[in-house]
N, C-alpha and C. Protein backbone atom coordinates (compact mmCIF):
# COMPACT_ATOMS: atom_id res chain seq x y z
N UNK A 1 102.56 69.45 117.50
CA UNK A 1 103.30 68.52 116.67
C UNK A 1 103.95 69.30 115.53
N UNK A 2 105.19 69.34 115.13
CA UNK A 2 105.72 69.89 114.08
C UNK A 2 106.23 68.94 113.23
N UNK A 3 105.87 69.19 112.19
CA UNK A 3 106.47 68.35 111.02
C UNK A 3 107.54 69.08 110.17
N UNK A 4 108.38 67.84 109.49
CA UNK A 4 109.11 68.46 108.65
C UNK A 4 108.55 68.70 107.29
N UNK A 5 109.57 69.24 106.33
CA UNK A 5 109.04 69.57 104.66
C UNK A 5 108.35 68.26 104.35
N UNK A 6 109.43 67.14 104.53
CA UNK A 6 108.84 65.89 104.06
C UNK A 6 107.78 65.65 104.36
N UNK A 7 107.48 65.56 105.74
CA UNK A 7 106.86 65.01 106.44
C UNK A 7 105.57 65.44 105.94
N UNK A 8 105.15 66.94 105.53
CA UNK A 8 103.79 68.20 105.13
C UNK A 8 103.90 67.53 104.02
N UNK A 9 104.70 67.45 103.11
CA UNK A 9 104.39 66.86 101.57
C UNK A 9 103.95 65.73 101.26
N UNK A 10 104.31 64.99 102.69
CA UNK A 10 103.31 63.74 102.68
C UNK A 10 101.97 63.71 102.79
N UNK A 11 101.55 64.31 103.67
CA UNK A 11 100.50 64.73 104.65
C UNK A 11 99.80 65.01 103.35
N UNK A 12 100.16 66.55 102.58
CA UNK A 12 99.51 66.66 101.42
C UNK A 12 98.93 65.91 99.85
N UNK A 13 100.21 64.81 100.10
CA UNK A 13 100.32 64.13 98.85
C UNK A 13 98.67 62.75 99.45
N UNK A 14 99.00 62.25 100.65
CA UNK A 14 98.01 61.62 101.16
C UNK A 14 96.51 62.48 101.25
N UNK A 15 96.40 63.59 101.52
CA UNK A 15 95.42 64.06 101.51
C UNK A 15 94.55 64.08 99.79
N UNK A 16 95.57 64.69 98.84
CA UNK A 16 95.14 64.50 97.53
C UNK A 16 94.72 63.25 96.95
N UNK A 17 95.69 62.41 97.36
CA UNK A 17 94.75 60.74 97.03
C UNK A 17 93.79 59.85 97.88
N UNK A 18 93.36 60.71 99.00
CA UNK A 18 92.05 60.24 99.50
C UNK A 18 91.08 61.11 98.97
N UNK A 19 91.33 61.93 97.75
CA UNK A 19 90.17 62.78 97.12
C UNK A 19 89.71 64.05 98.59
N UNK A 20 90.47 64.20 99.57
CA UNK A 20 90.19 65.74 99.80
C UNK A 20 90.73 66.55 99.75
N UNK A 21 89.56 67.97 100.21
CA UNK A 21 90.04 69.20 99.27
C UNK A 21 91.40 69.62 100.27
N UNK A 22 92.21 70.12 99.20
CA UNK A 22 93.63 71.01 100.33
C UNK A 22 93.33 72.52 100.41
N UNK A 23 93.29 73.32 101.43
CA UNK A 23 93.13 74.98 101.61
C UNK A 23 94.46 74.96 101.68
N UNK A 24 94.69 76.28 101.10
CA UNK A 24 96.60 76.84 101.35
C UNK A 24 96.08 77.91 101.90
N UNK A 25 95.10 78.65 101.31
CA UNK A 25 95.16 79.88 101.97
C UNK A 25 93.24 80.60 101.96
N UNK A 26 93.19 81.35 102.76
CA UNK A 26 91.69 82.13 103.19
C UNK A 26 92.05 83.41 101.73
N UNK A 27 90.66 83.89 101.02
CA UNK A 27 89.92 84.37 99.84
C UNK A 27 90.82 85.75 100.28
N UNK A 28 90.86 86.55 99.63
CA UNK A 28 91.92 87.87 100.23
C UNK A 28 90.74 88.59 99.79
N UNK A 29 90.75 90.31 99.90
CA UNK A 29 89.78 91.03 99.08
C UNK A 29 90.10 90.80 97.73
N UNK A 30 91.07 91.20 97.32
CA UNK A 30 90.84 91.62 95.74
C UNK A 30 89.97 90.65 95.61
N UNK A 31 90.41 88.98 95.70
CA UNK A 31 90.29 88.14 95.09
C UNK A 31 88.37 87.93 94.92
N UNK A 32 87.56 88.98 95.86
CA UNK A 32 86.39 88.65 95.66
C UNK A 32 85.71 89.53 95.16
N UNK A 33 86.39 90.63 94.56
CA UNK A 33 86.39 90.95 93.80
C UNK A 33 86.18 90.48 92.38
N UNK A 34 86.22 89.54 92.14
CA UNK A 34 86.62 89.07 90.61
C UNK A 34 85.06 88.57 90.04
N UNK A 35 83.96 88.46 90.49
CA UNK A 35 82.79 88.25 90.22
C UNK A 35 82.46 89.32 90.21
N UNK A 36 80.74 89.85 89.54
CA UNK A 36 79.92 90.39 89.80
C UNK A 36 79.27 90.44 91.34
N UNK A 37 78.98 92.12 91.62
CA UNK A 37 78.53 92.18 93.05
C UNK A 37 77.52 91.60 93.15
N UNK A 38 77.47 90.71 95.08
CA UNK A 38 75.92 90.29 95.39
C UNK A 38 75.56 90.80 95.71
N UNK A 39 74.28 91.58 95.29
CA UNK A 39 73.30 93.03 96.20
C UNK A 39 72.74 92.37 97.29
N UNK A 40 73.13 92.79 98.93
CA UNK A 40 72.76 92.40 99.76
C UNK A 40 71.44 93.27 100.12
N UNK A 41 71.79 94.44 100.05
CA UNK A 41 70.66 95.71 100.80
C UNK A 41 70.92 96.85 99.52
N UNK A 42 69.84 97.52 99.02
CA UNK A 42 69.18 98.20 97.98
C UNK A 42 69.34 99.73 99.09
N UNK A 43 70.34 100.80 98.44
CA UNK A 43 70.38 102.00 99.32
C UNK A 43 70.22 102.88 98.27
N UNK A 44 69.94 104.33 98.31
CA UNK A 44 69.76 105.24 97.46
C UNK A 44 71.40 105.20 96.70
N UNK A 45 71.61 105.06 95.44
CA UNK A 45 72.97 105.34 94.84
C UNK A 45 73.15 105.99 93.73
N UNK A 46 74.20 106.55 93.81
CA UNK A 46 74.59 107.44 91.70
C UNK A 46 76.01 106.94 91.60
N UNK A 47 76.27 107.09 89.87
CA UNK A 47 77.37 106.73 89.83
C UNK A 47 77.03 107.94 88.49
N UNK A 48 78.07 108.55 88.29
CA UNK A 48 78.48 109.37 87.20
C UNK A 48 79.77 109.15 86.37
N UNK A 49 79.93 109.45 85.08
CA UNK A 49 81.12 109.31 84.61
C UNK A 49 81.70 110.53 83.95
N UNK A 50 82.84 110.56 83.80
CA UNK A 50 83.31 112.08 83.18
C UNK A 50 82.56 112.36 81.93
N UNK A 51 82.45 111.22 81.07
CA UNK A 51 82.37 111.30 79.63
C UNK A 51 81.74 109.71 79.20
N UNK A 52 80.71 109.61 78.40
CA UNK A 52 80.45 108.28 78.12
C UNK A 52 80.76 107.41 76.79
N UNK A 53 81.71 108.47 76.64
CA UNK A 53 82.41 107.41 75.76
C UNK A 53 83.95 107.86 75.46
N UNK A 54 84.99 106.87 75.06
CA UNK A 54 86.42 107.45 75.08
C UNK A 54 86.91 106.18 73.96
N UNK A 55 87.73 106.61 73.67
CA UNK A 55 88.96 106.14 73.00
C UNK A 55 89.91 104.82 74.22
N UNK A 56 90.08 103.15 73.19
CA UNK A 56 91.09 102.17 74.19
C UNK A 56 92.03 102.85 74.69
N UNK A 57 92.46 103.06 76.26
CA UNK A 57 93.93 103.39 76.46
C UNK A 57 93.35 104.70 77.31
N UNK A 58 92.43 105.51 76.99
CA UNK A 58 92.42 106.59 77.77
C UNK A 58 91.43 106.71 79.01
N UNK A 59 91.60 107.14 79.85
CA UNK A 59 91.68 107.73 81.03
C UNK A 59 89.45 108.29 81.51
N UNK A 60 88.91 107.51 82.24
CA UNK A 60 87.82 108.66 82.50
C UNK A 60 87.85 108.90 83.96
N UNK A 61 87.22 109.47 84.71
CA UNK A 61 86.28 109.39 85.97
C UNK A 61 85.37 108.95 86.67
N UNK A 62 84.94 108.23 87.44
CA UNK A 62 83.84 107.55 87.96
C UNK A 62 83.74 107.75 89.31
N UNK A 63 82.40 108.78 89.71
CA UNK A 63 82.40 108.92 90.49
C UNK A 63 80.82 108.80 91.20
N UNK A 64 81.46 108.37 92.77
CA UNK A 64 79.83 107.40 93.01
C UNK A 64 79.54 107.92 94.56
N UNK A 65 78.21 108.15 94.57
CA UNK A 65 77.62 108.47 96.09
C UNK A 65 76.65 107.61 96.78
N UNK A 66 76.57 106.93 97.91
CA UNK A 66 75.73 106.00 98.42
C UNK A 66 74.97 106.84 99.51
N UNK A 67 73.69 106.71 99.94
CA UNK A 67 73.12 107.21 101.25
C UNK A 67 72.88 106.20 102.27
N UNK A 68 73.40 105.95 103.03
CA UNK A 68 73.19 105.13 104.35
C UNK A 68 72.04 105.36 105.22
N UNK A 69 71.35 104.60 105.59
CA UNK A 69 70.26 105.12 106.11
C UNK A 69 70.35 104.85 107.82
N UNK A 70 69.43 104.59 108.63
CA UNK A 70 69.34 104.19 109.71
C UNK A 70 69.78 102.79 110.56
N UNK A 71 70.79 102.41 111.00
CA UNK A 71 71.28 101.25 111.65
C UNK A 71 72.19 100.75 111.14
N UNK A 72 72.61 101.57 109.40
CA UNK A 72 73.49 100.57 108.78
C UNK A 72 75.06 101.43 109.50
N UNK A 73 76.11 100.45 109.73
CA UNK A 73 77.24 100.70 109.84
C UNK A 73 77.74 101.01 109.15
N UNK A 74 78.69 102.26 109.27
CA UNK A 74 79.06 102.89 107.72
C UNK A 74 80.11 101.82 106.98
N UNK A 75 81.03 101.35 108.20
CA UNK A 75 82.18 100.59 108.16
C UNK A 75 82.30 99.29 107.48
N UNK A 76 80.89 98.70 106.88
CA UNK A 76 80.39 97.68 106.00
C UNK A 76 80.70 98.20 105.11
N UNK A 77 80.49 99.31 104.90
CA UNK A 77 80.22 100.25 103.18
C UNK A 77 81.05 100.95 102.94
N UNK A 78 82.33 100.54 103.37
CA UNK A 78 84.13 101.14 103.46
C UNK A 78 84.75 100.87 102.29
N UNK A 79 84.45 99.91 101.28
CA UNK A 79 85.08 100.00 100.19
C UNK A 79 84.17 100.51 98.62
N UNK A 80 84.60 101.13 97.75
CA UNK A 80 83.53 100.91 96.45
C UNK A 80 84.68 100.18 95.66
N UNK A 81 84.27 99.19 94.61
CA UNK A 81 84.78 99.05 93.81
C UNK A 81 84.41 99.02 92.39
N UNK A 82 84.85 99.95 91.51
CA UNK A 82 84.95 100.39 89.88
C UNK A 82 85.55 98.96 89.33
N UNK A 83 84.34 98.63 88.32
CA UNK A 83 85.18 97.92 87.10
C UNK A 83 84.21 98.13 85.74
N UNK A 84 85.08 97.57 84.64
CA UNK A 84 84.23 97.62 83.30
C UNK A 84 83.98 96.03 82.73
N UNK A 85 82.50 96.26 82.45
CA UNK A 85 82.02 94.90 82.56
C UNK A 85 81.14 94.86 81.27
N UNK A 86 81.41 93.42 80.22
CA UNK A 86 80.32 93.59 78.90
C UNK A 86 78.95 93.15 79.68
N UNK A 87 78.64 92.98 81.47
CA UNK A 87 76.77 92.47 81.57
C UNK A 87 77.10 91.32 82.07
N UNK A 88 78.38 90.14 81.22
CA UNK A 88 78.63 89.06 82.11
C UNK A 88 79.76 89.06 82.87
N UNK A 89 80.88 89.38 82.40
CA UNK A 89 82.26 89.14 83.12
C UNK A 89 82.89 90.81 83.28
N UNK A 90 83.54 90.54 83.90
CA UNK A 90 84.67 91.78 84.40
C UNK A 90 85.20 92.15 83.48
N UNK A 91 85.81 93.10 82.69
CA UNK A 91 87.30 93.25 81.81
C UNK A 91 88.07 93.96 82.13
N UNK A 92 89.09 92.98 82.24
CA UNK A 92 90.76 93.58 83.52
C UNK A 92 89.93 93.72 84.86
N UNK A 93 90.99 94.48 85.79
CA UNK A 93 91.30 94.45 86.88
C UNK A 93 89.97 95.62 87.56
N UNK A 94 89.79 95.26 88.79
CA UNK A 94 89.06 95.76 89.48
C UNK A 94 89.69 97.15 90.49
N UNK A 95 88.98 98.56 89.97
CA UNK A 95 89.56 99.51 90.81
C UNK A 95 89.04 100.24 92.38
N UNK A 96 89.90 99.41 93.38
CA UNK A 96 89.25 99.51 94.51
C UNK A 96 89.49 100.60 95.52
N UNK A 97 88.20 101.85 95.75
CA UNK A 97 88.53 102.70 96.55
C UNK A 97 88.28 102.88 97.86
N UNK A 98 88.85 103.63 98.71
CA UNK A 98 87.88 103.67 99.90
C UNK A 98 86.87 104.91 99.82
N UNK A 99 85.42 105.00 100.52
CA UNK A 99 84.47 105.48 100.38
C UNK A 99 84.48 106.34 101.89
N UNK A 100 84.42 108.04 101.91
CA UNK A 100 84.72 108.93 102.49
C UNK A 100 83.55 109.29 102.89
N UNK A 101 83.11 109.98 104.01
CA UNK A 101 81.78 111.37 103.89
C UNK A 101 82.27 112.38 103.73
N UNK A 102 81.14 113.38 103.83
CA UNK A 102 80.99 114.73 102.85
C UNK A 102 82.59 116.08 103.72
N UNK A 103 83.01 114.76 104.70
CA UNK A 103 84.09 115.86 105.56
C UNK A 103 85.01 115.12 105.15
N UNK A 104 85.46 114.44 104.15
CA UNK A 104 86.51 113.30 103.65
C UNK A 104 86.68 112.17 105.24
N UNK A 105 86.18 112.41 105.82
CA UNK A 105 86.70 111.27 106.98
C UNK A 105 86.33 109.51 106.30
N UNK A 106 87.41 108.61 105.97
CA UNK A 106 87.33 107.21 106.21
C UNK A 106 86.16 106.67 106.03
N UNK A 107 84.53 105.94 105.86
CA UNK A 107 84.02 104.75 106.65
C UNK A 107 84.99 103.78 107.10
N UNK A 108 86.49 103.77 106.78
CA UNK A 108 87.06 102.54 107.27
C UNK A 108 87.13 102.81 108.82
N UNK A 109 87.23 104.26 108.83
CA UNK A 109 87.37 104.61 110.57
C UNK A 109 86.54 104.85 111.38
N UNK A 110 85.05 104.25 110.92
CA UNK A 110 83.73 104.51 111.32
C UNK A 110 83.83 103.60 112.52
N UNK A 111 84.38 102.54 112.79
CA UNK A 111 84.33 101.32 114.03
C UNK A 111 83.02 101.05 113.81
N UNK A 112 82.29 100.46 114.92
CA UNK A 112 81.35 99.97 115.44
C UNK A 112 79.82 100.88 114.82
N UNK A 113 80.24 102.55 114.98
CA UNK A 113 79.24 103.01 114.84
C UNK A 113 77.95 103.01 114.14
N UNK A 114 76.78 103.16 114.44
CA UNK A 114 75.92 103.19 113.37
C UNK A 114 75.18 104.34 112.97
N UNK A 115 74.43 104.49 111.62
CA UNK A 115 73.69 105.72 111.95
C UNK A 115 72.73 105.87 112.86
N UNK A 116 72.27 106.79 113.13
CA UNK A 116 71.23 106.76 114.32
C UNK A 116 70.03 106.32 113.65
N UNK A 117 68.63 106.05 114.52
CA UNK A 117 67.46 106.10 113.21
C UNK A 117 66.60 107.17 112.92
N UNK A 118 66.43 107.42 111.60
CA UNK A 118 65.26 108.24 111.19
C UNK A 118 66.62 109.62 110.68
N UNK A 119 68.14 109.08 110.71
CA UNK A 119 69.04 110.12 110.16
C UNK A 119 69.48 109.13 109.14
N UNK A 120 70.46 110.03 107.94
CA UNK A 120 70.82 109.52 107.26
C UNK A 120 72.36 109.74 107.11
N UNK A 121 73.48 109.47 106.28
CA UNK A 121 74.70 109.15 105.99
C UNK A 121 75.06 108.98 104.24
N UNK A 122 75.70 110.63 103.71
CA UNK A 122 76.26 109.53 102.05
C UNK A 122 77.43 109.57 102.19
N UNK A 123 78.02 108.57 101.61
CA UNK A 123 79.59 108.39 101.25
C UNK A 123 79.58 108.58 99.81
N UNK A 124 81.69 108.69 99.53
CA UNK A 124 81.62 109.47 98.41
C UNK A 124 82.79 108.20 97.76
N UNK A 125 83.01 108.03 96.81
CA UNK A 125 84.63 107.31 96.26
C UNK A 125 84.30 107.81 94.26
N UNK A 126 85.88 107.83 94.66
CA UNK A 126 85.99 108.31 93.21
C UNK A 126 87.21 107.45 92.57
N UNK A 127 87.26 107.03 91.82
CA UNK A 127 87.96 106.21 90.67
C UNK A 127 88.80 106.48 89.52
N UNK A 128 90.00 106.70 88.83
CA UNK A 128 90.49 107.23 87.69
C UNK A 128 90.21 105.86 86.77
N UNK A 129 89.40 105.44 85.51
CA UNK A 129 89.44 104.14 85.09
C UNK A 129 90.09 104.45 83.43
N UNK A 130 90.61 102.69 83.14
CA UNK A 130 91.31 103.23 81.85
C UNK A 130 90.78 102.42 81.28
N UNK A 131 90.21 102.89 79.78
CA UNK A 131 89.13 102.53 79.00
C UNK A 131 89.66 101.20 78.48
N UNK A 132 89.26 100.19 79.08
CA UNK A 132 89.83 98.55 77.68
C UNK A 132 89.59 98.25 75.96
N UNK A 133 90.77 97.85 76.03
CA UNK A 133 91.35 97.71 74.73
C UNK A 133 90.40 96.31 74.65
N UNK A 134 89.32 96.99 73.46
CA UNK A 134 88.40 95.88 73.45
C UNK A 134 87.91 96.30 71.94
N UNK A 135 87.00 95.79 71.51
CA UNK A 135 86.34 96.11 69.68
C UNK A 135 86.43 97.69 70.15
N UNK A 136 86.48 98.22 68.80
CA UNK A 136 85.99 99.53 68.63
C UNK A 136 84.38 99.94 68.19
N UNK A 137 83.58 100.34 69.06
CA UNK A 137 82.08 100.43 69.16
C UNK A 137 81.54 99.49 70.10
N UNK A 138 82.26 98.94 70.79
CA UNK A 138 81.68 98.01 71.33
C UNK A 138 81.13 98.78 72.90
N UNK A 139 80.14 98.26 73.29
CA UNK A 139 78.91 98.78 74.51
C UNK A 139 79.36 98.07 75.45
N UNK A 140 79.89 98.74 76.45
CA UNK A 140 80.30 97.99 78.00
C UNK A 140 79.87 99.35 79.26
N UNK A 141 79.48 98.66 80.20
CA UNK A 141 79.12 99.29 81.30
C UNK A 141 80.18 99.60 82.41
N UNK A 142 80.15 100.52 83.05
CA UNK A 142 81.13 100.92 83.87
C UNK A 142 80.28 100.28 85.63
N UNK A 143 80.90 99.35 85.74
CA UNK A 143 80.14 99.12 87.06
C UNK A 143 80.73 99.57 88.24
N UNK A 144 79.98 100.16 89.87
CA UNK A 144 80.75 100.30 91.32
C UNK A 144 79.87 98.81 91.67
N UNK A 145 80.42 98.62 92.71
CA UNK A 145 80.24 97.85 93.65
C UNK A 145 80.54 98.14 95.29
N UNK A 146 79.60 98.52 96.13
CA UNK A 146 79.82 99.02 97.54
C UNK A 146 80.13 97.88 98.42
N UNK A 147 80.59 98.44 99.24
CA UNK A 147 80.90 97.46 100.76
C UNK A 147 81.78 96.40 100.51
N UNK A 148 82.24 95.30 101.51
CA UNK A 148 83.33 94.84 101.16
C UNK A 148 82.68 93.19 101.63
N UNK A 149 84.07 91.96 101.24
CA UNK A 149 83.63 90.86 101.45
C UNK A 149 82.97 90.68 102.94
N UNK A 150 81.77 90.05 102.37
CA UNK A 150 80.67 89.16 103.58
C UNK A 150 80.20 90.50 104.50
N UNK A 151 79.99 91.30 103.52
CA UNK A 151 79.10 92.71 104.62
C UNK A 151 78.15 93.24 103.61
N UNK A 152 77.44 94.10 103.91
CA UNK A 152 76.30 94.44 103.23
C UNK A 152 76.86 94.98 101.83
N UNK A 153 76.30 95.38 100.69
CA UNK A 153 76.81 95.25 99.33
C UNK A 153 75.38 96.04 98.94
N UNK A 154 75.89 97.23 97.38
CA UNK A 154 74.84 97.03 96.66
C UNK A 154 75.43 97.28 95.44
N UNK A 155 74.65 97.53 94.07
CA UNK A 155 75.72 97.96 92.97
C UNK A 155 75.08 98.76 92.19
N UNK A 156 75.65 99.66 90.77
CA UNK A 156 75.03 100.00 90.24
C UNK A 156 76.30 100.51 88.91
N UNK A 157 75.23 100.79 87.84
CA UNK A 157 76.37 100.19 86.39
C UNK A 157 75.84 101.65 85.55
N UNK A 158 77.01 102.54 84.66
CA UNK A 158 76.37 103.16 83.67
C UNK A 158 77.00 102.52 82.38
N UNK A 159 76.17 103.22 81.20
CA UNK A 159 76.45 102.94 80.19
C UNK A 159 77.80 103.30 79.10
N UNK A 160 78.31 102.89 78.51
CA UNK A 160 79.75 103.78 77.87
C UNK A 160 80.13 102.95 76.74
N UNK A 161 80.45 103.56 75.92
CA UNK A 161 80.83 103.55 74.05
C UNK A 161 82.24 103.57 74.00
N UNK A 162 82.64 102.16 73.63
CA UNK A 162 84.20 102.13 73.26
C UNK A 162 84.47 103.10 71.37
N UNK A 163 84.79 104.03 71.82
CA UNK A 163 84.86 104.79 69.92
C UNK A 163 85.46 103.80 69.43
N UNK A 164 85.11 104.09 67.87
CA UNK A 164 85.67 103.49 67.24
C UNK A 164 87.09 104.04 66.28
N UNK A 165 86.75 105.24 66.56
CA UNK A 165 87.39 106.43 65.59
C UNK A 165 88.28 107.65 66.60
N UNK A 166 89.32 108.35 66.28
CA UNK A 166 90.14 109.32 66.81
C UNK A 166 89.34 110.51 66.42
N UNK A 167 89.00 111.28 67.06
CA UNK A 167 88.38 112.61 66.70
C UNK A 167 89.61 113.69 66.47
N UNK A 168 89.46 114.70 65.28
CA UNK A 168 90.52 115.14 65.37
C UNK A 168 89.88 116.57 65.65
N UNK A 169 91.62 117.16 66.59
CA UNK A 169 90.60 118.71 66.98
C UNK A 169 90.48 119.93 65.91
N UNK A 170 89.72 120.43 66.27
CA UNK A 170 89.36 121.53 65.07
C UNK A 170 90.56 122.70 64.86
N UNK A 171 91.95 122.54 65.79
CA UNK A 171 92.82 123.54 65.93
C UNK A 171 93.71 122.74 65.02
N UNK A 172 93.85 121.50 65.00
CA UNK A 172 94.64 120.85 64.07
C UNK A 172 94.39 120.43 62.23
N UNK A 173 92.63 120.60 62.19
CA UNK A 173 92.20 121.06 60.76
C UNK A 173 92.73 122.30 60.74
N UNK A 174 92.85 122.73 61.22
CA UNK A 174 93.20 124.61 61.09
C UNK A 174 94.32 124.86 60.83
N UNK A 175 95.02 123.96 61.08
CA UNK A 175 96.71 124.04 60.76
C UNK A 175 97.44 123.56 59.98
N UNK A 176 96.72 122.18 59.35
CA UNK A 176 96.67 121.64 58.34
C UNK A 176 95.71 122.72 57.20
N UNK A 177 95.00 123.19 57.39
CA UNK A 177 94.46 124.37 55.96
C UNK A 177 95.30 125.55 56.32
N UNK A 178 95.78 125.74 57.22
CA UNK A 178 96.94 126.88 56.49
C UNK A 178 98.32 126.54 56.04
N UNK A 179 98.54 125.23 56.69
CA UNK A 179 99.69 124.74 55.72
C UNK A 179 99.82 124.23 54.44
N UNK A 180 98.32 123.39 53.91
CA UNK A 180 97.62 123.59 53.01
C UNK A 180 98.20 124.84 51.99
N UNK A 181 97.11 125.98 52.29
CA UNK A 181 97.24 127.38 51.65
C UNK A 181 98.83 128.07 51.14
N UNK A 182 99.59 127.67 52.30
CA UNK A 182 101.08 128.53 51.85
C UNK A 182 101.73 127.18 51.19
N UNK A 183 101.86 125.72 51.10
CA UNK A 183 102.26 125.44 49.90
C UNK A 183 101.99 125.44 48.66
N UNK A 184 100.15 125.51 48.53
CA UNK A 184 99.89 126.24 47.46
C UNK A 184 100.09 127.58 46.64
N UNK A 185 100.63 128.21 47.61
CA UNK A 185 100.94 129.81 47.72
C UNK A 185 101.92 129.60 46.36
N UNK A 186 103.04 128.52 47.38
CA UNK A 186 104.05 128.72 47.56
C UNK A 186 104.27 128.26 45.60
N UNK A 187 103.75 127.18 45.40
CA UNK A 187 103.87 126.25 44.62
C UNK A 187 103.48 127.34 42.81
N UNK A 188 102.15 127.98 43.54
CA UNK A 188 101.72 128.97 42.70
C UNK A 188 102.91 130.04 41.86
N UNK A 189 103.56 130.56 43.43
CA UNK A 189 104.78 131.83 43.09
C UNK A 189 105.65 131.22 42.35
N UNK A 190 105.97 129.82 42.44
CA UNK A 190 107.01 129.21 41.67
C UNK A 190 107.06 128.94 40.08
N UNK A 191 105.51 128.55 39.60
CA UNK A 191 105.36 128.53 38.59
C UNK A 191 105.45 129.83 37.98
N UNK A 192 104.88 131.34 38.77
CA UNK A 192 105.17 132.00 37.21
C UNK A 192 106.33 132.98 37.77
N UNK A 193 107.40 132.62 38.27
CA UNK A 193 108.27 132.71 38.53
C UNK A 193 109.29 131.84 37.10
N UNK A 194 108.79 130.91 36.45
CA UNK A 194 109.76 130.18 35.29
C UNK A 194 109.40 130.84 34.20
């Protein structure tokens, strides 16, 4: 049966005033993304960061290793996803990688396979994340999240310090006290120069 525009906008408009629900469309990844991970299965994991604490606006590393153990399909555990989180909610966007072994090959290209039992499997994903523009001092965790929608999942979070302050480098005190010094020099020669 095909309907026309009208015809669907009816269909819909009737559906809304008998109080049921309308689907337009099936959950995409990102989009399940947007919660905190559900830990399905507990696997050996690390997550490291370049630096644990940075300045809003700049740039760290996050990088994370999972061990797969016996029966699990690697191809469940094909995505990691990086975000920064105050414990309850997300802040900004979720950075989603794919998760490699130690020969860079895919889990996305793992198919069917599983590990064998009594062997094991780590995958690797790495992340560039940019620090949120949030209080200055404020304590937020850098969270991964493994595997992808409705497949096995686990997670794990480090700790990280939004500065509050610009550190300045010690080559630029240094340049400022010798520029310092020669206008005083300078200022000096002038006076008994009159």
């Amino acid at each position: 049966m095909h309907l026309s525009k009208k015809g669907m906008a009816g269909v819909v408009l009737a559906l809304v005033l008998a109080g049921l629900p309308v689907v337009y469309a099936q959950e995409s990844e990102e989009e399940h993304h947007d919660a905190l991970c559900e830990v399905e299965r507990d696997r050996e994991m690390t997550l490291t960061l370049s630096q644990s604490s940075g300045l809003p606006g700049s740039t760290i590393t996050a990088e994370m290793s999972i061990t797969l153990i016996g029966g699990d399909r690697p191809r469940g555990w094909r995505d990691a996803g990086f975000a920064w989180t105050d414990g309850h909610t997300i802040i900004g966007d979720w950075v989603i990688v794919g998760v490699v072994d130690g020969a860079g090959n895919p889990f996305a290209d793992y198919g069917t396979w599983s590990v064998p039992p009594e062997e094991t499997l780590t995958g690797y994903a790495t992340a560039t994340l940019t620090v949120p523009n949030v209080e200055p001092g404020s304590r937020l965790h850098v969270m991964v999240c493994v595997g992808h929608p409705h497949g096995p999942g686990d997670m794990h979070w480090y700790d990280f310090t939004v500065e509050s302050f610009m550190v300045v480098p010690e080559t630029m005190l240094g340049g400022i006290g010798v520029v310092a010094a020669l206008l005083g020099a300078t200022l000096l020669y002038a006076r008994r120069s009159i």
